[in-house]
PDB file of N, CA and C in Angstrom:
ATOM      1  N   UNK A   1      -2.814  16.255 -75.827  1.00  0.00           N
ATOM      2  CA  UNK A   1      -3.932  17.027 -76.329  1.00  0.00           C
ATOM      3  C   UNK A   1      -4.504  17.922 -75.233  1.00  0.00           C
ATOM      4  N   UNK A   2      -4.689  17.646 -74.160  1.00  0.00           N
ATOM      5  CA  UNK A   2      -5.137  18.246 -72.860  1.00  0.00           C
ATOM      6  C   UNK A   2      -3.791  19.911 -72.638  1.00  0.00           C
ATOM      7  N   UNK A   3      -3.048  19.725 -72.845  1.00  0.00           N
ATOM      8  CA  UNK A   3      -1.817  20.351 -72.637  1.00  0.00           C
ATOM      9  C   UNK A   3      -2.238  21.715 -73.480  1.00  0.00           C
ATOM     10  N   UNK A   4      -2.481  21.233 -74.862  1.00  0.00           N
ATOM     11  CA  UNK A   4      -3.003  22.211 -75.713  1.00  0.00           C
ATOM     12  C   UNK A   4      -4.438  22.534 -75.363  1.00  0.00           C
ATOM     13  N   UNK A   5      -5.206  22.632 -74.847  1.00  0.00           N
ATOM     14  CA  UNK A   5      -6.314  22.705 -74.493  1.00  0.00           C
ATOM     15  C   UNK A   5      -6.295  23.787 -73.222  1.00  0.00           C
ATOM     16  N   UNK A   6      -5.695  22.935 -72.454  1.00  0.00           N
ATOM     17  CA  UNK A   6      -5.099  24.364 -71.482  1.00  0.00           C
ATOM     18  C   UNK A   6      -4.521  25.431 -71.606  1.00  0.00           C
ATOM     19  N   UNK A   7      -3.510  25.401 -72.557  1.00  0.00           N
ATOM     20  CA  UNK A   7      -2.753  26.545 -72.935  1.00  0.00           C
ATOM     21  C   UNK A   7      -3.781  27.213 -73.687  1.00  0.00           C
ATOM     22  N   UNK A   8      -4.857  27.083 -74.635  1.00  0.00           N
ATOM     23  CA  UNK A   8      -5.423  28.080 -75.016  1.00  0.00           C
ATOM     24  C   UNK A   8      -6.921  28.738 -74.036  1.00  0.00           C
ATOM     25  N   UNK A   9      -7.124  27.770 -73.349  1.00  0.00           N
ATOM     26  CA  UNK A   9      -8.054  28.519 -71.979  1.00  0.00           C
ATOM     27  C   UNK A   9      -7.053  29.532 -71.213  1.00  0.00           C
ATOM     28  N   UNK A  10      -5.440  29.215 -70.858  1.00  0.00           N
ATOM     29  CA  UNK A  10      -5.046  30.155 -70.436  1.00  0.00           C
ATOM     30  C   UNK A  10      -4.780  31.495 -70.937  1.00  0.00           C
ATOM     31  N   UNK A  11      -4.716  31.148 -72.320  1.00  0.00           N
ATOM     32  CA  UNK A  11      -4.527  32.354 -73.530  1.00  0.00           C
ATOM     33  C   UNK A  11      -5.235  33.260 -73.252  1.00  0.00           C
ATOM     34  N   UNK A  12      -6.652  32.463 -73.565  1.00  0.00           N
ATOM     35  CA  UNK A  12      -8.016  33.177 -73.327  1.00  0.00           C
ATOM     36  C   UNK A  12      -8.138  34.305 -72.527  1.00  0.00           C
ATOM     37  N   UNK A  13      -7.855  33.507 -71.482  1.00  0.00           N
ATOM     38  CA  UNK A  13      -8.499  34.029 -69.930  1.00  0.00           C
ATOM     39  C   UNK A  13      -7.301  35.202 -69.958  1.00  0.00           C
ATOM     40  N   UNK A  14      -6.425  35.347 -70.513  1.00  0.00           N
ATOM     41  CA  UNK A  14      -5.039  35.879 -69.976  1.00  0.00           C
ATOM     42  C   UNK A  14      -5.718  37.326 -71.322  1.00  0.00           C
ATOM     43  N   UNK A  15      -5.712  36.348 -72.257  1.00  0.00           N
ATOM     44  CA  UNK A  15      -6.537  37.960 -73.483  1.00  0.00           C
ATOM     45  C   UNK A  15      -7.860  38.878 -73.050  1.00  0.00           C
ATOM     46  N   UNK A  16      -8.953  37.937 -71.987  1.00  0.00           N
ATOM     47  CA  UNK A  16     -10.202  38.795 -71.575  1.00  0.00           C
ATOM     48  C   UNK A  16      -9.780  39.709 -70.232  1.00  0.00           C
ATOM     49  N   UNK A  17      -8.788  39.422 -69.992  1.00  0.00           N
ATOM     50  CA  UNK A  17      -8.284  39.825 -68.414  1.00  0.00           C
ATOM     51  C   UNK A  17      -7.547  41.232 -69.131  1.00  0.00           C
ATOM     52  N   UNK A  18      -6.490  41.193 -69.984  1.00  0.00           N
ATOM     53  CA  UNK A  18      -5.863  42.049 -70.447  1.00  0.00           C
ATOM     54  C   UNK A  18      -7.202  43.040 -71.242  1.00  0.00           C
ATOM     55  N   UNK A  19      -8.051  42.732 -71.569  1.00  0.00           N
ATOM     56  CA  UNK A  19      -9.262  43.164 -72.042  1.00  0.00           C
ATOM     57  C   UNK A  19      -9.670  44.108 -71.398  1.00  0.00           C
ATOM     58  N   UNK A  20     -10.394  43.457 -69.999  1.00  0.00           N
ATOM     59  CA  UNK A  20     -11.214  44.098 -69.389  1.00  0.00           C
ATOM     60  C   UNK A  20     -10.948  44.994 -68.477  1.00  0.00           C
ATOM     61  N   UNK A  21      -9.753  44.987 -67.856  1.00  0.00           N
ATOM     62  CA  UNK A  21      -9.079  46.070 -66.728  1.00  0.00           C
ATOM     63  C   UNK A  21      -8.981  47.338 -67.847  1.00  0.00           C
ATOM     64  N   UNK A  22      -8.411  47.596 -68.963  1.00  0.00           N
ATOM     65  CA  UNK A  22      -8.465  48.760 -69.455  1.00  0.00           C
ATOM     66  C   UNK A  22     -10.266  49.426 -69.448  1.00  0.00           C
ATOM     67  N   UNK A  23     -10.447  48.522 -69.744  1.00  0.00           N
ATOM     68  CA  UNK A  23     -12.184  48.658 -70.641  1.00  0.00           C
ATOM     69  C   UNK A  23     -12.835  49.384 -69.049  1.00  0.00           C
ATOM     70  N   UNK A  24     -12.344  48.700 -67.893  1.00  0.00           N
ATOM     71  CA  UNK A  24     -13.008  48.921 -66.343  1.00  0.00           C
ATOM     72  C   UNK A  24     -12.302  50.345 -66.323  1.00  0.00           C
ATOM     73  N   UNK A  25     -10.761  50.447 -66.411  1.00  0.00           N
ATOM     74  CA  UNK A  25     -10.064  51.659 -66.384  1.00  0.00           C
ATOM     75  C   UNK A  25     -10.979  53.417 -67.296  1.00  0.00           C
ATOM     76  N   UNK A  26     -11.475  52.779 -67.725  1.00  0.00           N
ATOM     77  CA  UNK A  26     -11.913  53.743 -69.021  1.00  0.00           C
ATOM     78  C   UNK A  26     -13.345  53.840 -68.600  1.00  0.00           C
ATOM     79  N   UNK A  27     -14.424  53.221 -68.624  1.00  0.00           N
ATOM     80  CA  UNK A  27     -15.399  52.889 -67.867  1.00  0.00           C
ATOM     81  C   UNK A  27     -15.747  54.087 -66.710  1.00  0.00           C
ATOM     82  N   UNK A  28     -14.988  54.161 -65.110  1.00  0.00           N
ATOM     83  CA  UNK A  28     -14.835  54.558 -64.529  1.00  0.00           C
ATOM     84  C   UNK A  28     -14.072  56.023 -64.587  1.00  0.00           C
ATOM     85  N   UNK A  29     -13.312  56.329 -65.410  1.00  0.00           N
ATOM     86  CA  UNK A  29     -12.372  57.317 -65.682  1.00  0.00           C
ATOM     87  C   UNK A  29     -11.581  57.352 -64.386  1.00  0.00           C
ATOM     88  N   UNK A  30     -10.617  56.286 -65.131  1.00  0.00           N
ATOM     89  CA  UNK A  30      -9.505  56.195 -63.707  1.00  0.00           C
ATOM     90  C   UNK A  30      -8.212  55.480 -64.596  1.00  0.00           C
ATOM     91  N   UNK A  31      -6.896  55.524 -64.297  1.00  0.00           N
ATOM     92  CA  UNK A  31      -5.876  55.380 -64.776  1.00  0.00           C
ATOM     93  C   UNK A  31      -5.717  53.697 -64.903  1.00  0.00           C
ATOM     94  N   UNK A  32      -5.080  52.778 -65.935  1.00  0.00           N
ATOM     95  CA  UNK A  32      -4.924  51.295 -65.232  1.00  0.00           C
ATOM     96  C   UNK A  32      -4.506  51.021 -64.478  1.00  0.00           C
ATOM     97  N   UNK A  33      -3.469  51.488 -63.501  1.00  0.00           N
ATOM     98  CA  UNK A  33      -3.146  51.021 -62.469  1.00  0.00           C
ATOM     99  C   UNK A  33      -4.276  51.412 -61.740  1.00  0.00           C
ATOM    100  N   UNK A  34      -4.985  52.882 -61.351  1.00  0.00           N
ATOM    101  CA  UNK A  34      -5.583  52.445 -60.521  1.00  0.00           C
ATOM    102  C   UNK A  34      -7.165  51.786 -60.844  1.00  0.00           C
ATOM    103  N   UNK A  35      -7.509  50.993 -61.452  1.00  0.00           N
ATOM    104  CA  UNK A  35      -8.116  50.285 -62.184  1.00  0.00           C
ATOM    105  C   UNK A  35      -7.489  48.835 -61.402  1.00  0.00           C
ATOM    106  N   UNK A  36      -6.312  48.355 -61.933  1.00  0.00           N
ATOM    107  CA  UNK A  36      -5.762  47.002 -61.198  1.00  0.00           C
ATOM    108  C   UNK A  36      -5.948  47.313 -59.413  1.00  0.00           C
ATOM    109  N   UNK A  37      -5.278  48.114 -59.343  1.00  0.00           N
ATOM    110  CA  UNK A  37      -4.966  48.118 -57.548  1.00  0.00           C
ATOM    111  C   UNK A  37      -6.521  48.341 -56.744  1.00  0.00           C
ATOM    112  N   UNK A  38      -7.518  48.667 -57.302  1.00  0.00           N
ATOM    113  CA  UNK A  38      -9.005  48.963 -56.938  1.00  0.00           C
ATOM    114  C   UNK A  38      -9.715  47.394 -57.543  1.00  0.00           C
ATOM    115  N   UNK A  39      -9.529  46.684 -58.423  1.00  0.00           N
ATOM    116  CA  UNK A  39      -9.794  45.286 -58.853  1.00  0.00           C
ATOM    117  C   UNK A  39      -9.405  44.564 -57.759  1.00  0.00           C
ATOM    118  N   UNK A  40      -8.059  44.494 -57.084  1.00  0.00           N
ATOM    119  CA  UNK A  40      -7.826  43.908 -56.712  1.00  0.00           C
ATOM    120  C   UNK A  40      -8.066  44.193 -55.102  1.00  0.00           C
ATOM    121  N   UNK A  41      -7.973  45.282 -54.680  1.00  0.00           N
ATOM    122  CA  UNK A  41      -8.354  45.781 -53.289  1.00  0.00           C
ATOM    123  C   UNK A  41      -9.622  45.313 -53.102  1.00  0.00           C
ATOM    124  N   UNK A  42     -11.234  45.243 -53.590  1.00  0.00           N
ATOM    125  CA  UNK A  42     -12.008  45.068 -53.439  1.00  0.00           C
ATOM    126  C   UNK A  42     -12.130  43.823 -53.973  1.00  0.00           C
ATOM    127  N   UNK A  43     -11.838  43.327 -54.780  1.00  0.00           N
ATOM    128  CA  UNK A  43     -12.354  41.339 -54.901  1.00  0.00           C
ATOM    129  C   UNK A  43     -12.608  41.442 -56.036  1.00  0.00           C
ATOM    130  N   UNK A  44     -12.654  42.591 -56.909  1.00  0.00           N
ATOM    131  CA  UNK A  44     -13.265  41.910 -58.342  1.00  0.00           C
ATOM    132  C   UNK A  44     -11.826  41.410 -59.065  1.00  0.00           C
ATOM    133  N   UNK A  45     -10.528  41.289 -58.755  1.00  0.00           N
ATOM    134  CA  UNK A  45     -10.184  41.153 -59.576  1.00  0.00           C
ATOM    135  C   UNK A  45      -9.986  39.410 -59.762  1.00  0.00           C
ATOM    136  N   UNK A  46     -10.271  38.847 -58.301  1.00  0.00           N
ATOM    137  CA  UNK A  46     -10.748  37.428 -57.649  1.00  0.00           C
ATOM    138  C   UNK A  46     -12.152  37.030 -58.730  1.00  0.00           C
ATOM    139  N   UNK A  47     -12.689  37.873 -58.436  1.00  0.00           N
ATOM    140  CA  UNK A  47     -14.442  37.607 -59.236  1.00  0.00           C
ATOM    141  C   UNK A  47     -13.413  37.751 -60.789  1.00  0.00           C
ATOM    142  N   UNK A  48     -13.170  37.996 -61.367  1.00  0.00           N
ATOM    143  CA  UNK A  48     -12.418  38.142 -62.705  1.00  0.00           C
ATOM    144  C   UNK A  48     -12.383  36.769 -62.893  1.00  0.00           C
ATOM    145  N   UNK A  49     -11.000  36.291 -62.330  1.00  0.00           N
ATOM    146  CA  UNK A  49     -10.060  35.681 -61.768  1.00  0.00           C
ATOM    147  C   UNK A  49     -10.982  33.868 -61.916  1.00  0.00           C
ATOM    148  N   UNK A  50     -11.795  34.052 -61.032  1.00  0.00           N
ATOM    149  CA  UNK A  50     -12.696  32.838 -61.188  1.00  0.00           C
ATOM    150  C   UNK A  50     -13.846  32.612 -61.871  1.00  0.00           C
ATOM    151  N   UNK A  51     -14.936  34.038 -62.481  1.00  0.00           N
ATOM    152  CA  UNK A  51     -15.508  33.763 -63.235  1.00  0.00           C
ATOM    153  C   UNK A  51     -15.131  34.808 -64.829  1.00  0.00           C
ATOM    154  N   UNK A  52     -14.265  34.541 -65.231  1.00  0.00           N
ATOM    155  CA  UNK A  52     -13.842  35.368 -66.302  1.00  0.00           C
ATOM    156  C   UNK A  52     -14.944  34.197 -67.984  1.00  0.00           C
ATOM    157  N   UNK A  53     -14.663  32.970 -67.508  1.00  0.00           N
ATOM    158  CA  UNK A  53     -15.577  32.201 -68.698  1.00  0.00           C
ATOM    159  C   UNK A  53     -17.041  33.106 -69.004  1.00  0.00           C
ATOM    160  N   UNK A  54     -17.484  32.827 -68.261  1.00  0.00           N
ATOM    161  CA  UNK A  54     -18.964  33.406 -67.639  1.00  0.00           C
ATOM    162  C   UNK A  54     -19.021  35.033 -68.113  1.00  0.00           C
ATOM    163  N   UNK A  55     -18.240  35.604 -67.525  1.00  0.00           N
ATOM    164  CA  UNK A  55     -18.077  37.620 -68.399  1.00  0.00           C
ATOM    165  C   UNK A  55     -17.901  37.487 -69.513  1.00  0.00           C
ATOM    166  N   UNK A  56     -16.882  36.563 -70.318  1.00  0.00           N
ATOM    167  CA  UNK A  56     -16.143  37.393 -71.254  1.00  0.00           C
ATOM    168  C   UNK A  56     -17.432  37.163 -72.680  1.00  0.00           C
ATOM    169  N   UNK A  57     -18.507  36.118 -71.871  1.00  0.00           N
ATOM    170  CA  UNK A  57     -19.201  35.624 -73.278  1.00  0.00           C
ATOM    171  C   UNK A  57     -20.787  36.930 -72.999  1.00  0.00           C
ATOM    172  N   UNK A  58     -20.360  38.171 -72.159  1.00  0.00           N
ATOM    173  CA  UNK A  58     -21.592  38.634 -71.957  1.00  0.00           C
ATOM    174  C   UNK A  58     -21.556  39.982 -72.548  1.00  0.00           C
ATOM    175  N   UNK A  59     -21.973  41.199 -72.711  1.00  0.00           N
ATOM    176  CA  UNK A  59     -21.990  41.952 -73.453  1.00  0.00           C
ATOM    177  C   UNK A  59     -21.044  42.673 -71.860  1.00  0.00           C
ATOM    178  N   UNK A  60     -20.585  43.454 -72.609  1.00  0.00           N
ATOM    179  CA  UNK A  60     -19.090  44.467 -72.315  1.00  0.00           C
ATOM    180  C   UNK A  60     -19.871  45.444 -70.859  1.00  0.00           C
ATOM    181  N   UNK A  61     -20.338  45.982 -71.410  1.00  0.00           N
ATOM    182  CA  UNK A  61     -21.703  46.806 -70.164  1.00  0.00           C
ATOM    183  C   UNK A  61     -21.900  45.943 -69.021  1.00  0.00           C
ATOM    184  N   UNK A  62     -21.774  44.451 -69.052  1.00  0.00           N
ATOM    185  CA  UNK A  62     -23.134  44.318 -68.001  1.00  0.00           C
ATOM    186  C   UNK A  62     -21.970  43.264 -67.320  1.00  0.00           C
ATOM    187  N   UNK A  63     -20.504  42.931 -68.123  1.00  0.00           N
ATOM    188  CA  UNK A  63     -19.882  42.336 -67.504  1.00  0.00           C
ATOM    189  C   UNK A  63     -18.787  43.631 -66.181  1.00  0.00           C
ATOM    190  N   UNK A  64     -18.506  44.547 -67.136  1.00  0.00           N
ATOM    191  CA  UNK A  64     -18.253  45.838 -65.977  1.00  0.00           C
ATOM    192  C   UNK A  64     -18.869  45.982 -65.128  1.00  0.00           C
ATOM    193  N   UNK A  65     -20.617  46.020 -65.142  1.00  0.00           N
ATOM    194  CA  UNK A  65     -21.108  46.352 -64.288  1.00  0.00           C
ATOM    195  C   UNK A  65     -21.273  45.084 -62.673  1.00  0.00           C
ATOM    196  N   UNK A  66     -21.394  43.887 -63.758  1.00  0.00           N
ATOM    197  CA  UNK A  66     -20.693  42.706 -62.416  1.00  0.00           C
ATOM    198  C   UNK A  66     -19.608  42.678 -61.826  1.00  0.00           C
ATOM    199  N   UNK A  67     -18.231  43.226 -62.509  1.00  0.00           N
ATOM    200  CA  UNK A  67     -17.390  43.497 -61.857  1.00  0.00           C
ATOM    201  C   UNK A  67     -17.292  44.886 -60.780  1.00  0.00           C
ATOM    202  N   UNK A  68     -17.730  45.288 -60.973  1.00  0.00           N
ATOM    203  CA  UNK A  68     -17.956  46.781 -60.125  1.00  0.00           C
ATOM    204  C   UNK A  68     -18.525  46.064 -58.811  1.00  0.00           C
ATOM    205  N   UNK A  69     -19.714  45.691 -59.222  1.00  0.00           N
ATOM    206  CA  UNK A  69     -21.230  45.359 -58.042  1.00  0.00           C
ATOM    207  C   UNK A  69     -20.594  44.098 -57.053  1.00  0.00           C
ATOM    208  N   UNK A  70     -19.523  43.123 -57.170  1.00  0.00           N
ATOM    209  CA  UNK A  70     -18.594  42.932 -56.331  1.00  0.00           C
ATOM    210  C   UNK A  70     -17.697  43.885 -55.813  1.00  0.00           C
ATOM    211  N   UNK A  71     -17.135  44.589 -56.342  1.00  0.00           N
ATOM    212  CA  UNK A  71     -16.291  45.427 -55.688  1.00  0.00           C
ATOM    213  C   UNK A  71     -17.394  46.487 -54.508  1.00  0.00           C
ATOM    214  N   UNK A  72     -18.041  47.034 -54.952  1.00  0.00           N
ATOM    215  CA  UNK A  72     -19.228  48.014 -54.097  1.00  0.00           C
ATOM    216  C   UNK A  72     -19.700  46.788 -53.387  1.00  0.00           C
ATOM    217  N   UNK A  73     -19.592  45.882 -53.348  1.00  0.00           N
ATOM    218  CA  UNK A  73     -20.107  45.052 -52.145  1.00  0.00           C
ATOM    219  C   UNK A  73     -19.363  44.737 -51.199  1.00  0.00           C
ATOM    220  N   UNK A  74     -17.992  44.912 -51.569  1.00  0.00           N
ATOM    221  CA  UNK A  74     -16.764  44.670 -50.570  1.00  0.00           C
ATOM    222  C   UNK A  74     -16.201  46.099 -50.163  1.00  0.00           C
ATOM    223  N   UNK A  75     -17.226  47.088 -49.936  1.00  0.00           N
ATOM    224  CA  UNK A  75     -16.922  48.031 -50.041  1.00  0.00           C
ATOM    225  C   UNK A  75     -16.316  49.140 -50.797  1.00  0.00           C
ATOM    226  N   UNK A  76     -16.023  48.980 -51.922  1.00  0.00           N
ATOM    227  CA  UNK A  76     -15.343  49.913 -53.235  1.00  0.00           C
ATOM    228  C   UNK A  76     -16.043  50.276 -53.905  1.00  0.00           C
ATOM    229  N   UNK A  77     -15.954  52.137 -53.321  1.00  0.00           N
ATOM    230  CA  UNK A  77     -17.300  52.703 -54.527  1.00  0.00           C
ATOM    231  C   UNK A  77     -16.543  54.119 -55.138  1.00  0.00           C
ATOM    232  N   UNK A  78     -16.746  53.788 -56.475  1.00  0.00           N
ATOM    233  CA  UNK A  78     -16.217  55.120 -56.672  1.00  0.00           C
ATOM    234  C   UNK A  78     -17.299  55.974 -57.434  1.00  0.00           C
ATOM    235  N   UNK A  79     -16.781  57.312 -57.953  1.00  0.00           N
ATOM    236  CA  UNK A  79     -17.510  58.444 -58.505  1.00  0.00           C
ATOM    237  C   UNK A  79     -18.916  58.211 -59.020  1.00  0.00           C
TER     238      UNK A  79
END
């Protein structure tokens, strides 16, 4: 039962992740890759990564904007 339980948290996490890099891509007006390679250069894609439970249940706006406000804290600022 645990087995199945995991597999659909990984689902999850694997469907809000595939979610939100476009949504960040679009957001910003920037391509997905460079959307992934800027996620991941600056830490949000870590901040994703470990708190994705926590974003995916928050409104769309304010979870971008947490992902950003790590990245601009690790230095990544764009337009």
């Amino acid at each position: 039962m645990e087995s199945s339980a995991l597999d659909k948290r990984t689902s999850d996490k694997v469907a809000f992740i595939s979610f939100i890099i476009p949504e960040f891509a679009a957001a910003f007006k920037i391509s997905m890759p460079e959307a992934y390679r800027y996620l991941v250069q600056y830490g949000g894609f870590d901040f994703l990564d470990r708190h994705w439970w926590a974003l995916h249940t928050d409104n769309k706006y304010w979870a971008l904007l947490d992902i950003y406000d790590v990245c601009r804290e690790n230095g990544g600022y764009l337009r």
